[in-house]
C-alpha atoms as a PDB file:
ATOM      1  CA  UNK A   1      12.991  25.928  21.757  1.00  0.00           C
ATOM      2  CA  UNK A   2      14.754  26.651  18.909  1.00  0.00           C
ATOM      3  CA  UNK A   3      14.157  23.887  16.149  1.00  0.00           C
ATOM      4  CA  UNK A   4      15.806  23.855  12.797  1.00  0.00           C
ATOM      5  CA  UNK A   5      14.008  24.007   9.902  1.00  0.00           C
ATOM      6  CA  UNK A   6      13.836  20.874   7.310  1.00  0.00           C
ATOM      7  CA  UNK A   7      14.488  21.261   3.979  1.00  0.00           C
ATOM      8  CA  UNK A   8      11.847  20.581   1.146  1.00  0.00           C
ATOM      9  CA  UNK A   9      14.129  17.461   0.134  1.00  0.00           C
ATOM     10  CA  UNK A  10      14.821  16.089   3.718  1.00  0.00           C
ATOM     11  CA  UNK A  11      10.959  16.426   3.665  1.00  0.00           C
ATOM     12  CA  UNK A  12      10.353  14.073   0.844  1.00  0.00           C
ATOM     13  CA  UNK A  13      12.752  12.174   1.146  1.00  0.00           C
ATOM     14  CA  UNK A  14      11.183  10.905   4.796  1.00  0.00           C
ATOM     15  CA  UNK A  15       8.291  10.389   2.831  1.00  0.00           C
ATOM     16  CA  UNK A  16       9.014   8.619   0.137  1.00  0.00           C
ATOM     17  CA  UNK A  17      11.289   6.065   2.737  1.00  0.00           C
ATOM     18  CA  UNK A  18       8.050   5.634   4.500  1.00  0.00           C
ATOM     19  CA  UNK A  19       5.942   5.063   1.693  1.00  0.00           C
ATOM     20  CA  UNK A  20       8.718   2.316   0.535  1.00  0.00           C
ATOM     21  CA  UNK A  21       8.383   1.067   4.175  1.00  0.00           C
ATOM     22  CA  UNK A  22       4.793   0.891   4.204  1.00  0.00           C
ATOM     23  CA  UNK A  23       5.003  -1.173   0.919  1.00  0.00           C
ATOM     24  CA  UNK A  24       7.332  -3.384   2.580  1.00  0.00           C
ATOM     25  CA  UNK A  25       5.195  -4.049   5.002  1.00  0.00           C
ATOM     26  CA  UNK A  26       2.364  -4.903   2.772  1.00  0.00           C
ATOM     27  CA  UNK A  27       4.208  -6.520   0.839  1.00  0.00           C
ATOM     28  CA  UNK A  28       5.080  -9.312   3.552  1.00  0.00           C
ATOM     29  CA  UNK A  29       1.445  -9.346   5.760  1.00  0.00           C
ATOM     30  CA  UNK A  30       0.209 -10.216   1.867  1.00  0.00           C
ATOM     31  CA  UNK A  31       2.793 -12.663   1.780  1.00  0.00           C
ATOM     32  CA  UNK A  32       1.597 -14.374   4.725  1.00  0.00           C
ATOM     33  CA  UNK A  33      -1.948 -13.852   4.802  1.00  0.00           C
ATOM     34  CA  UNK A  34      -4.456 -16.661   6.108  1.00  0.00           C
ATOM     35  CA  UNK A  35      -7.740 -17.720   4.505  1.00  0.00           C
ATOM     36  CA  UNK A  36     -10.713 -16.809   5.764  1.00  0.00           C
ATOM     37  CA  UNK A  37     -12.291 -20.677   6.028  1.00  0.00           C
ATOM     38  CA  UNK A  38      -9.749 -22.403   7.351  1.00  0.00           C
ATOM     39  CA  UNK A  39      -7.245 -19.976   8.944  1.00  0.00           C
ATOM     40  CA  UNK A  40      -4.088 -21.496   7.497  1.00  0.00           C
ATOM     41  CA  UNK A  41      -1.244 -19.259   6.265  1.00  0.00           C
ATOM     42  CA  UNK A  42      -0.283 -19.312   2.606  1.00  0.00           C
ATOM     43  CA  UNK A  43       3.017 -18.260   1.581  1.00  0.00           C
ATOM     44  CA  UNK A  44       2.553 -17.245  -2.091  1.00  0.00           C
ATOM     45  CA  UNK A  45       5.201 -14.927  -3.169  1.00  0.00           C
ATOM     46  CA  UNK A  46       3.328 -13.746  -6.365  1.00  0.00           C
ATOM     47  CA  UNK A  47       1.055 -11.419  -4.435  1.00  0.00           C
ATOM     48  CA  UNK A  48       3.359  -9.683  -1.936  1.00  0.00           C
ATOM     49  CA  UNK A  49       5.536  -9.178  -5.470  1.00  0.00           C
ATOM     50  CA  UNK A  50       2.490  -7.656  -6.740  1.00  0.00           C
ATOM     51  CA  UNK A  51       1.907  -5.144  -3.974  1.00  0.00           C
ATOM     52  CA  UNK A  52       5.618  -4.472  -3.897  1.00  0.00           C
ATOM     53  CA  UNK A  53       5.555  -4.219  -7.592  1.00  0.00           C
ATOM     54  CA  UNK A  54       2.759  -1.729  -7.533  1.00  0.00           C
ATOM     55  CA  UNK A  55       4.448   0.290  -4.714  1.00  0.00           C
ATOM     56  CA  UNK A  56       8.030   0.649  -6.817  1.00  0.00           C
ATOM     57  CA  UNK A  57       5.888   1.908  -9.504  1.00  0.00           C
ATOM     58  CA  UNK A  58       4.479   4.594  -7.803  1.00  0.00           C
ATOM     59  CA  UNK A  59       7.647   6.110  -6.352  1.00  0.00           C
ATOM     60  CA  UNK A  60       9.400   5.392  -9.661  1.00  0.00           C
ATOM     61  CA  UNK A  61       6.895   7.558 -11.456  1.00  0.00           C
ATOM     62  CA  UNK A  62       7.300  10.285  -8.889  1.00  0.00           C
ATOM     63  CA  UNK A  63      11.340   9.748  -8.708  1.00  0.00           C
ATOM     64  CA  UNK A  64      10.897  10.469 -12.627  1.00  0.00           C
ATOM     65  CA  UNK A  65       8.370  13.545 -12.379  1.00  0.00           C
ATOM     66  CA  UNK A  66      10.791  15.222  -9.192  1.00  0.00           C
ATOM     67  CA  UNK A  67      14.411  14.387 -11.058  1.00  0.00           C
ATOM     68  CA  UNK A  68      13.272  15.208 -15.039  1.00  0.00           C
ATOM     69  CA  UNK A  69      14.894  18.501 -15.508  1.00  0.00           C
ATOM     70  CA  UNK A  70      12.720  22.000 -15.067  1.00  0.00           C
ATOM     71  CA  UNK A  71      11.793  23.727 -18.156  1.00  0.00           C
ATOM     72  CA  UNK A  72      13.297  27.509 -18.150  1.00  0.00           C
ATOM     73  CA  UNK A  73      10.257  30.165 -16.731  1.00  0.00           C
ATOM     74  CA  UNK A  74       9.054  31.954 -19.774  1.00  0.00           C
ATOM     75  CA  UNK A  75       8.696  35.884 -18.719  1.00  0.00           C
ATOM     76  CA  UNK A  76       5.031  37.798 -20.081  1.00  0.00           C
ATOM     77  CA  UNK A  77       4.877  40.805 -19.928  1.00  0.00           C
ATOM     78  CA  UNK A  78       1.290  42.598 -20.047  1.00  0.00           C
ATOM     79  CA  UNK A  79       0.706  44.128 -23.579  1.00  0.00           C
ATOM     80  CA  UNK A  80      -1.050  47.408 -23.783  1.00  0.00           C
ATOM     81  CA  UNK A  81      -3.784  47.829 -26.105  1.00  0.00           C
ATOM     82  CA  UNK A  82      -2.562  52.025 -26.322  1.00  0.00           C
ATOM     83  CA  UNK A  83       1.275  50.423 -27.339  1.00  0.00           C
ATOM     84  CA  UNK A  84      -0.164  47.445 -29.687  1.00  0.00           C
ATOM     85  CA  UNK A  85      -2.669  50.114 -31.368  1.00  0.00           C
ATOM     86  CA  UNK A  86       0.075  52.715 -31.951  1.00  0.00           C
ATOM     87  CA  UNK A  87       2.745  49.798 -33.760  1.00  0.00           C
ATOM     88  CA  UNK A  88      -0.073  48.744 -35.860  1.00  0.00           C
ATOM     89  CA  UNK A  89      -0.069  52.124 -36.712  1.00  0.00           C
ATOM     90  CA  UNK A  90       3.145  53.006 -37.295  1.00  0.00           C
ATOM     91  CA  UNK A  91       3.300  49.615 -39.525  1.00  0.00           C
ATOM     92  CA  UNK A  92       0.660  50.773 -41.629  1.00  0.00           C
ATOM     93  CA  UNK A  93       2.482  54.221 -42.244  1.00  0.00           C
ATOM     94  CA  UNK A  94       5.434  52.312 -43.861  1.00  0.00           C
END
């Protein structure tokens, strides 16, 4: 079978949809989450808007790190001590 490759941003971009997801879902089972001594539900918004909150945090940091723009690649090259010796040299001369 033949399969074609993903790409790197297909890739994350599953990833990051199923990270949202799995905030989502979180986000609502903290939303209706039951006490421990008397097993009633209680709807408070405030703390599936925290877990949500935290979640769009993350991915907006990332969004920011993978969108900012790339810096250009700086090129080294290997410097000789035999070349760097003989400039000095020919510095000195002058």
């Amino acid at each position: 079978m033949n399969r074609p490759e993903a790409s790197p941003k297909t890739i994350l971009l599953c990833l990051i949809g199923g990270l949202a997801l799995w905030g989502l879902y979180l986000a609502v089972g903290s939303f209706l989450g039951q006490t421990f001594e008397t097993g009633e539900r209680q709807y408070d918004f405030r703390r599936g808007a925290i877990v949500l909150g935290c979640m769009a945090a993350f991915l907006g940091a990332w969004a920011r790190l993978l969108l900012r723009p790339r810096r250009a690649r700086i090129e080294y090259r290997p410097i000789h001590e035999d070349e760097d010796l003989e400039e000095n040299k020919r510095q000195s001369r002058d």
